[in-house]
Structure formats: C-alpha cells, structure tokens
C-alpha atoms as a PDB file:
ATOM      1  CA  UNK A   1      80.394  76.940  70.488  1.00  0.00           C
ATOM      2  CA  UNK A   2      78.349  74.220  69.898  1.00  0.00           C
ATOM      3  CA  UNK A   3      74.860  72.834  71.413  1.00  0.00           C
ATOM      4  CA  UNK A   4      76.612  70.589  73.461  1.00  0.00           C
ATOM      5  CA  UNK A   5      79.417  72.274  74.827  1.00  0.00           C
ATOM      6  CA  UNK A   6      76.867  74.971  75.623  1.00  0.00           C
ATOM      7  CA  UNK A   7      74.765  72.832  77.703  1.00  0.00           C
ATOM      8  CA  UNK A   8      77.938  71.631  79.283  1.00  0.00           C
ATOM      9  CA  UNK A   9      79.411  74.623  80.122  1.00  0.00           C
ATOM     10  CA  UNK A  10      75.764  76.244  81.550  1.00  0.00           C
ATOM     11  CA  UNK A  11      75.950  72.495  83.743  1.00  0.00           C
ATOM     12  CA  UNK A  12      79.291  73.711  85.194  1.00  0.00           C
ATOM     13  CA  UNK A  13      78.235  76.706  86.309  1.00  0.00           C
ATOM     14  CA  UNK A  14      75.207  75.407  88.375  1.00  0.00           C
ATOM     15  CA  UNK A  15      77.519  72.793  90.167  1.00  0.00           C
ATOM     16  CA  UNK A  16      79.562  75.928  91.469  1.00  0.00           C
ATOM     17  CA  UNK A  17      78.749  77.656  94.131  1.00  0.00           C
ATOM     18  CA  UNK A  18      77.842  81.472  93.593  1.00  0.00           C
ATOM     19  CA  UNK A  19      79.480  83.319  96.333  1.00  0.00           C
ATOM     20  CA  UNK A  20      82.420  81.486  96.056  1.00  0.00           C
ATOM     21  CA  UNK A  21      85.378  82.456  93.112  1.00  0.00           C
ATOM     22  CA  UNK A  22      88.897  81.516  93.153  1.00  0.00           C
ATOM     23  CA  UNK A  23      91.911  83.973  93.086  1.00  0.00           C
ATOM     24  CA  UNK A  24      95.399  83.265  91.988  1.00  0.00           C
ATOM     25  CA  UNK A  25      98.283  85.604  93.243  1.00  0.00           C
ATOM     26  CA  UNK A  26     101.741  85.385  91.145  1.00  0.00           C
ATOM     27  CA  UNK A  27     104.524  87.088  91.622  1.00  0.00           C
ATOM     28  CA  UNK A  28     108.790  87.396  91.047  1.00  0.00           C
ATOM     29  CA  UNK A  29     111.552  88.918  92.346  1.00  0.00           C
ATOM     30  CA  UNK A  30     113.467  91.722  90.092  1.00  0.00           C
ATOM     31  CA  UNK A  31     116.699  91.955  90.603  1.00  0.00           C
ATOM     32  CA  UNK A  32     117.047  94.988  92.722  1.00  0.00           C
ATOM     33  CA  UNK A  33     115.111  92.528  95.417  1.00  0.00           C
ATOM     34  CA  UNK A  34     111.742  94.267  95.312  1.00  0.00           C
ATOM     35  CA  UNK A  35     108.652  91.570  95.193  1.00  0.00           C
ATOM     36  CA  UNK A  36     106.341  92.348  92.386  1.00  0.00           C
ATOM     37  CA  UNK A  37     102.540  90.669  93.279  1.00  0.00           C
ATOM     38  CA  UNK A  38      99.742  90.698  90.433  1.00  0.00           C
ATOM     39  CA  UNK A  39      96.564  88.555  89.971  1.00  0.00           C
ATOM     40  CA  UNK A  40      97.421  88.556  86.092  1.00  0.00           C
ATOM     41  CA  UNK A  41     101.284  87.584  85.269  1.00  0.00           C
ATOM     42  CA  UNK A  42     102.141  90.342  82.394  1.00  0.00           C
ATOM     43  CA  UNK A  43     105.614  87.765  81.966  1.00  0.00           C
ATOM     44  CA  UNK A  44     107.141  84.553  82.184  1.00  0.00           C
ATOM     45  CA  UNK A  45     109.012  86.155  85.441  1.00  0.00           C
ATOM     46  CA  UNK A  46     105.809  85.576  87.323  1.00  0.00           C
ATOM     47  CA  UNK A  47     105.601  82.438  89.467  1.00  0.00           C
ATOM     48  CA  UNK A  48     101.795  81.194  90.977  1.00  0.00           C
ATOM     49  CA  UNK A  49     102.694  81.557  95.110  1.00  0.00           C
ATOM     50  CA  UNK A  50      98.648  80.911  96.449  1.00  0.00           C
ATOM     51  CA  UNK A  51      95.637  79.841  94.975  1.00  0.00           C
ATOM     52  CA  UNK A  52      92.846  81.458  97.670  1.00  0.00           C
ATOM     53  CA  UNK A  53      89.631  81.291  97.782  1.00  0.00           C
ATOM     54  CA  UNK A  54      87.418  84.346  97.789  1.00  0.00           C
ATOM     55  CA  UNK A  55      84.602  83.926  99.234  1.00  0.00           C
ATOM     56  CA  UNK A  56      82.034  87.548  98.477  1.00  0.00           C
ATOM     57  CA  UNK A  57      80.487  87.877 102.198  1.00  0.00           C
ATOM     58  CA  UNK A  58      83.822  87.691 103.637  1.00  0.00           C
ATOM     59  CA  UNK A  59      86.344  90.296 104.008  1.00  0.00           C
ATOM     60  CA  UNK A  60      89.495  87.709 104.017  1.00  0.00           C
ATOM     61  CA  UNK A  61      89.371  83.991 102.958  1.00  0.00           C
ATOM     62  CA  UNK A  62      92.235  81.147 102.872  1.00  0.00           C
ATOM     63  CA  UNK A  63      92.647  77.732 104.325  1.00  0.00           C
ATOM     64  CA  UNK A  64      93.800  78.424 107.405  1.00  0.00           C
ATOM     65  CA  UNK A  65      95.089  75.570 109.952  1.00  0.00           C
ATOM     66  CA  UNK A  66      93.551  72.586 111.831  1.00  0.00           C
ATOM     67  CA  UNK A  67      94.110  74.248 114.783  1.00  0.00           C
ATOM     68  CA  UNK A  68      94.875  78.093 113.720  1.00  0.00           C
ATOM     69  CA  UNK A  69      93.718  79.290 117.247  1.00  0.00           C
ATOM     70  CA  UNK A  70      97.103  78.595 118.830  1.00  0.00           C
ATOM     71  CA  UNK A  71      98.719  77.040 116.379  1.00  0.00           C
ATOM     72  CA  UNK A  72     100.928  80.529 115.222  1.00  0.00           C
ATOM     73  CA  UNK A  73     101.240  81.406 119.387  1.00  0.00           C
ATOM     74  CA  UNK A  74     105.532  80.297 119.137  1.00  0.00           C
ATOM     75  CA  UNK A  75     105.432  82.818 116.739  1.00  0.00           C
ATOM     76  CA  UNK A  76     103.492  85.537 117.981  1.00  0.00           C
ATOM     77  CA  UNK A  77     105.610  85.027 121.040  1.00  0.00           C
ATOM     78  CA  UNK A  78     108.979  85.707 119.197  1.00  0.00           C
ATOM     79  CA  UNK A  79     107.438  88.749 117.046  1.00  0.00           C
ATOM     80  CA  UNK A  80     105.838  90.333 120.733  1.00  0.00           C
ATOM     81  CA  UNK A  81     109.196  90.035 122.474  1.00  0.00           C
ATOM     82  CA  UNK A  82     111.273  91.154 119.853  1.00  0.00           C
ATOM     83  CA  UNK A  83     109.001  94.008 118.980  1.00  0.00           C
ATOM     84  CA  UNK A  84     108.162  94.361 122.343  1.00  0.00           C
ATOM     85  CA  UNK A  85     104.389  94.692 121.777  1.00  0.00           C
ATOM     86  CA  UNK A  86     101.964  92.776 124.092  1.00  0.00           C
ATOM     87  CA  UNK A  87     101.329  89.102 122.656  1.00  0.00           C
ATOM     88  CA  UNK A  88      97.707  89.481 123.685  1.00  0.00           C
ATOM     89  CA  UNK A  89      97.489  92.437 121.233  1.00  0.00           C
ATOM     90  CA  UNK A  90      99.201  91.016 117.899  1.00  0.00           C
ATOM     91  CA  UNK A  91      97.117  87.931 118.611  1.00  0.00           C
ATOM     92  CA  UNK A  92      93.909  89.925 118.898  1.00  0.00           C
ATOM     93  CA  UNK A  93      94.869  91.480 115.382  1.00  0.00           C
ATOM     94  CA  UNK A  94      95.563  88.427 113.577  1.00  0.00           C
ATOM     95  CA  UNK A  95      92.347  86.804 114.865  1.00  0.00           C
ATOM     96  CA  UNK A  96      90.396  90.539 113.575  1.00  0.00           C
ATOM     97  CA  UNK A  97      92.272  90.933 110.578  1.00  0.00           C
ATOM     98  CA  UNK A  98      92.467  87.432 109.097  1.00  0.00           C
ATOM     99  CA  UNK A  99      91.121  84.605 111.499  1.00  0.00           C
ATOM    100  CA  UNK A 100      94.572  83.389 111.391  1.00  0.00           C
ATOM    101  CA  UNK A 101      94.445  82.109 107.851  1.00  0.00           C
ATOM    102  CA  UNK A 102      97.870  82.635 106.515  1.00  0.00           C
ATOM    103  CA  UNK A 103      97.376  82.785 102.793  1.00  0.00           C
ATOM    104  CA  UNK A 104      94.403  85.238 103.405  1.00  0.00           C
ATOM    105  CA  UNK A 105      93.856  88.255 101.183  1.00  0.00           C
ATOM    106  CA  UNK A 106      91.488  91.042 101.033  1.00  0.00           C
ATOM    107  CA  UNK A 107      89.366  92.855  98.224  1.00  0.00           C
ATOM    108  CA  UNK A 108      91.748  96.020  98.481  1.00  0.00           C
ATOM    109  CA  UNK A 109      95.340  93.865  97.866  1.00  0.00           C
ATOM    110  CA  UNK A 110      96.380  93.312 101.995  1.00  0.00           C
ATOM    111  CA  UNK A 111      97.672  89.962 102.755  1.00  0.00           C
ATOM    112  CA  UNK A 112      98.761  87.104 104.946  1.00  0.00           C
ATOM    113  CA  UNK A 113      98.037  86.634 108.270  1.00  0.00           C
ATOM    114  CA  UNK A 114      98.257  90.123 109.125  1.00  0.00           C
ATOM    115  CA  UNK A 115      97.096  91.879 106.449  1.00  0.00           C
ATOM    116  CA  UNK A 116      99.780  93.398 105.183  1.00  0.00           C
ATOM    117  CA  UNK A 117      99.474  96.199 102.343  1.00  0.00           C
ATOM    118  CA  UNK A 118     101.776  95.736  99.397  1.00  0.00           C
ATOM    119  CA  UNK A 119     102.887  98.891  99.796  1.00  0.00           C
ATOM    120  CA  UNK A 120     104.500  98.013 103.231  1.00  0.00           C
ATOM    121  CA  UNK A 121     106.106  95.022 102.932  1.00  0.00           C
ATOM    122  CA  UNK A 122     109.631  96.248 101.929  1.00  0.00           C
ATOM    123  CA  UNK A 123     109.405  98.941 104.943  1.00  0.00           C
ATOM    124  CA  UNK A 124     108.626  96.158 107.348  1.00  0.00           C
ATOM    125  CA  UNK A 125     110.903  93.462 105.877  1.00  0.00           C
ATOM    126  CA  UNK A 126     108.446  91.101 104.511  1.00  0.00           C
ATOM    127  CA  UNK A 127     109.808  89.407 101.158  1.00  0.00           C
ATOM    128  CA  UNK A 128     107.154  86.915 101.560  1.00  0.00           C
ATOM    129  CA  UNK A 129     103.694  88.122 102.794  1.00  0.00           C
ATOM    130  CA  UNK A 130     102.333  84.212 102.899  1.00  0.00           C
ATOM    131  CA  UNK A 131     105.097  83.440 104.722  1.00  0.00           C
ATOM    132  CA  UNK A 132     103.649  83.073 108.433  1.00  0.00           C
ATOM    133  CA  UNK A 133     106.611  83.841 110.452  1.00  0.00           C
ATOM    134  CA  UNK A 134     107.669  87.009 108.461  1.00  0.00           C
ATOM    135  CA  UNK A 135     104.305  88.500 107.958  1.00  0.00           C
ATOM    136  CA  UNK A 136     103.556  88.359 111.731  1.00  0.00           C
ATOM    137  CA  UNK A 137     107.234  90.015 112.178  1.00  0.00           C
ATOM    138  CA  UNK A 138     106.220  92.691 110.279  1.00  0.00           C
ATOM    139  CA  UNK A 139     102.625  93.487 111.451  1.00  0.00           C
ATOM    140  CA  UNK A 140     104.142  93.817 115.237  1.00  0.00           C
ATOM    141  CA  UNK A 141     106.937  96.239 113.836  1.00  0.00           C
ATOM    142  CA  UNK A 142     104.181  97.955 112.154  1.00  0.00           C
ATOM    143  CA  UNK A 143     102.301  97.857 115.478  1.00  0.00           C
ATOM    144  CA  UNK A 144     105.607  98.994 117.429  1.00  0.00           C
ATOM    145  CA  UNK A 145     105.423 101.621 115.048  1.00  0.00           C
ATOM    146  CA  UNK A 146     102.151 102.926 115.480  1.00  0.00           C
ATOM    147  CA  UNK A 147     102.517 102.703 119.170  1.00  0.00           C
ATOM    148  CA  UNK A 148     105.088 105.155 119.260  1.00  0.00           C
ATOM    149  CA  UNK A 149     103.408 107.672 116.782  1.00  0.00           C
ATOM    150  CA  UNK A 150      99.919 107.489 119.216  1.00  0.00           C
ATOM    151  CA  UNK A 151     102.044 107.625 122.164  1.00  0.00           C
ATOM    152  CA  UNK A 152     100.344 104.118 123.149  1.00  0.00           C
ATOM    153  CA  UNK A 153      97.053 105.143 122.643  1.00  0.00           C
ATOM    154  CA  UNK A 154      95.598 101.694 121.774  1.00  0.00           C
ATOM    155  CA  UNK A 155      92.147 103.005 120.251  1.00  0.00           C
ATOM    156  CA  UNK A 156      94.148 105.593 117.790  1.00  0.00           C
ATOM    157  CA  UNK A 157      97.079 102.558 117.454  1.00  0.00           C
ATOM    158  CA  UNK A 158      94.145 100.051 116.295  1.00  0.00           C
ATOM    159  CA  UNK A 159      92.433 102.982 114.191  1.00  0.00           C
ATOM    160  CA  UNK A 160      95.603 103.697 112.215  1.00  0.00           C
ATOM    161  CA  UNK A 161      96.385  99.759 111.450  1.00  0.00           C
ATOM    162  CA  UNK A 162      92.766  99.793 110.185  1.00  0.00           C
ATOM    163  CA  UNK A 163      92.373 103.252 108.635  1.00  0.00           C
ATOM    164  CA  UNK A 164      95.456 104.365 107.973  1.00  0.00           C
ATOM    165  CA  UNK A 165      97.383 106.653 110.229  1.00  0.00           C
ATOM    166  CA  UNK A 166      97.162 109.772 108.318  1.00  0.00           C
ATOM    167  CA  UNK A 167      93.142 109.245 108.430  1.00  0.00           C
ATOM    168  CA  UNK A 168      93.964 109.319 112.478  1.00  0.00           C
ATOM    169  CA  UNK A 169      95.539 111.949 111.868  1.00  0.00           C
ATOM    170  CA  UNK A 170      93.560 114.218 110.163  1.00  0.00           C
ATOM    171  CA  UNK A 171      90.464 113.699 112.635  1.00  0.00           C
ATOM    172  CA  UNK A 172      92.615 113.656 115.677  1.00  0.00           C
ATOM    173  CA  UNK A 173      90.880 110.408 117.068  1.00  0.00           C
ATOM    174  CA  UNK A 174      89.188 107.549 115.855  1.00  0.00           C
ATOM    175  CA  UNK A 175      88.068 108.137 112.009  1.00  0.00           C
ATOM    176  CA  UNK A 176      84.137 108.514 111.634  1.00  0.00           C
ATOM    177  CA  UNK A 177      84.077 105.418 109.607  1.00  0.00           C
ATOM    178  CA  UNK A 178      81.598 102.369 110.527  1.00  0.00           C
ATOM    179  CA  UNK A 179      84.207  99.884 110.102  1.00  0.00           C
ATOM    180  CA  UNK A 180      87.432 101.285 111.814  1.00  0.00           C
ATOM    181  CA  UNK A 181      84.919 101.933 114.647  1.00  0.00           C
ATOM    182  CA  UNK A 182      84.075  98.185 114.824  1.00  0.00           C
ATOM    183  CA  UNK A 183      87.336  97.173 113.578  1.00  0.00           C
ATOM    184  CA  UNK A 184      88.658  98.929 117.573  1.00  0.00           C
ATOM    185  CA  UNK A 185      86.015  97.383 119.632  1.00  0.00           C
ATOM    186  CA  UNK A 186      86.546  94.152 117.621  1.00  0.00           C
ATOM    187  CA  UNK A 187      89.984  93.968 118.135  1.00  0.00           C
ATOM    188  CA  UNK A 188      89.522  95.398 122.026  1.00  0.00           C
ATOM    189  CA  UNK A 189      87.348  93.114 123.034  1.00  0.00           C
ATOM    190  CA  UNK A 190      89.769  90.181 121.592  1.00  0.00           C
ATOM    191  CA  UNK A 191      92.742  91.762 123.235  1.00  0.00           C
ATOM    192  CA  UNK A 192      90.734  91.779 126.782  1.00  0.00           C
ATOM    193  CA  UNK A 193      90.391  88.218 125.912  1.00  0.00           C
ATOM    194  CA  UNK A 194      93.698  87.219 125.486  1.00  0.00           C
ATOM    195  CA  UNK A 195      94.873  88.819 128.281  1.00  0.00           C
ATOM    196  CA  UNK A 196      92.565  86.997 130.168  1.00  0.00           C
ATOM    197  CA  UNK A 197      93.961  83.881 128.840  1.00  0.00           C
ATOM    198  CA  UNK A 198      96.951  84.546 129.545  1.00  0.00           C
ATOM    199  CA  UNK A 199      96.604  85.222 133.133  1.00  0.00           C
ATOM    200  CA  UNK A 200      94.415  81.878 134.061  1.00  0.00           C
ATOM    201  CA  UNK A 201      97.540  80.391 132.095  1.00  0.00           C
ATOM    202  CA  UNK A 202     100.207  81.716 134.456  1.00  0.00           C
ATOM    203  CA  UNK A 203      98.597  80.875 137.476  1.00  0.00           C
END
C-alpha cells in the first residue's frame, strides 16, 4: 500500500464514527424449507436480507419506523387475539426487547422485532424473522407458550423469554442474573403502562 492510499485510508477511518459498525445478515432457503442465516455467505445460495447497524452501547439497533410507537399496534392486535395473550403485554416486550425496530438484531444472533432466537423460528413458524407481521406471530405463540408452562406467572413468563426457561427452571423463580432481573421490571413497568393506555382509550 502506498503513501497515499495510506493516508487515505487512516482519513476514512476518522470520518467514521467509533461506536458505530455495520452488520450484514444473508441468508437462503434449502430445499427441505429450513432458513439458513449467517453474517458471512459460505455460497452463492446466500442472499443479503438487512444491512443493520450495530451500534456497541446498545443491545439491539435497526431503523425502526417514523412512528414505531403504534405504528405495529394492527398487528399486535391480530397476534394478542389469536394467541390470546394480553396486547398490553406483547407490546411491552417489543418496546423491551427491540424498541420496535423491525430489522433489529442482538450481539448473541436474536432478531426482529421480537427477538427471536434462530433456533426458534421453525418451532414458532417464522420463515422470515425481519418480517414484522410473522415475527410478532411468533413471539406471542412463544409467549402463549411460556404462559402455560409458568401457569401465568408473569415474572417467571418474562424471566424465561429473557433467560431461557430451563434457567427458570433450574432456580425455581426469577434467575439471579442482573439483567433478567431488570429485563422483568422493565418489561412490568411497560406492561402497567399499556394497560393504562388502553383503558383511558376505551373510555
């Protein structure tokens, strides 16, 4: 490399910002239907599906919407009645897990607006995990689902989504860990919230 493109290249990375990196997601389709997701395509199979932005202090990143807050409500709405899960809860979870950004994904792999392992998407139905409307479809299964192992116990249900439900589990309540224990009264105190909403709304 020469002098110049040296100096060039050490301008470039000035101009960017440090806490900020980009992260593109590819992924196919094999032909038994299972979708493959990697952040380096090992074949021409591999397609680009979201260019995200990572930002380090953040647990989640992605563009979001102009008006996220209520913008994804019709759909929360369908998911909650079909599922039959409270609206104000999946609502409280999207806004903890991924501040309604659809194209969101974490540090450990979980994406869309729900936060969906990769792991879990064929067990909830979710070809598409960007996909709004299917990735909120199958974090309110998954939340049916969890309700019904923790016998409604919203705390443990919460715990579980966050932790894992074997880790709730194995310490028969809440896990001792700093952020599952934030993660519930986070996602309680949003639920409260909504619920409140909702009620002003009806009247």
């Amino acid at each position: 490399m020469n002098t110049c493109a040296v100096f060039i290249f050490a301008l470039l990375l000035t101009l960017l910002p440090a806490a900020l990196l980009r992260a593109e997601i590819y992924s196919y389709t094999d032909a038994a239907g299972m979708v493959h997701f990697s952040n380096v395509p090992h074949s021409a199979h591999y397609w680009q599906r979201i260019r995200a932005k990572i930002n380090s202090q953040k647990k989640v990143s992605g563009s979001g919407s102009a008006n996220s807050v209520d913008h994804y409500d019709p759909l929360i709405r369908k998911a909650s009645k079909q599922n039959a899960v409270a609206f104000a809860l999946v609502k409280a979870v999207i806004k903890a897990e991924s501040n309604f950004k659809a194209d969101a994904v974490s540090p450990a792999g979980a994406m869309g607006i729900m936060q969906i392992m990769p792991i879990n998407l064929k067990p909830l139905n979710i070809n598409d995990p960007f996909n709004p409307a299917e990735n909120i479809m199958g974090g309110s299964l998954y939340l049916k689902q969890l309700l019904i192992q923790f016998e409604g116990n919203l705390p443990l249900v919460l715990a579980a989504y966050n932790a894992g439900p074997k880790a709730v589990e194995r310490n028969g309540s809440v896990p001792p860990y700093a952020e599952t224990q934030r993660y519930v009264k986070q996602v309680m105190a949003y639920y409260e919230g909504y619920q409140r909403e909702s009620l002003l709304a009806n009247k």
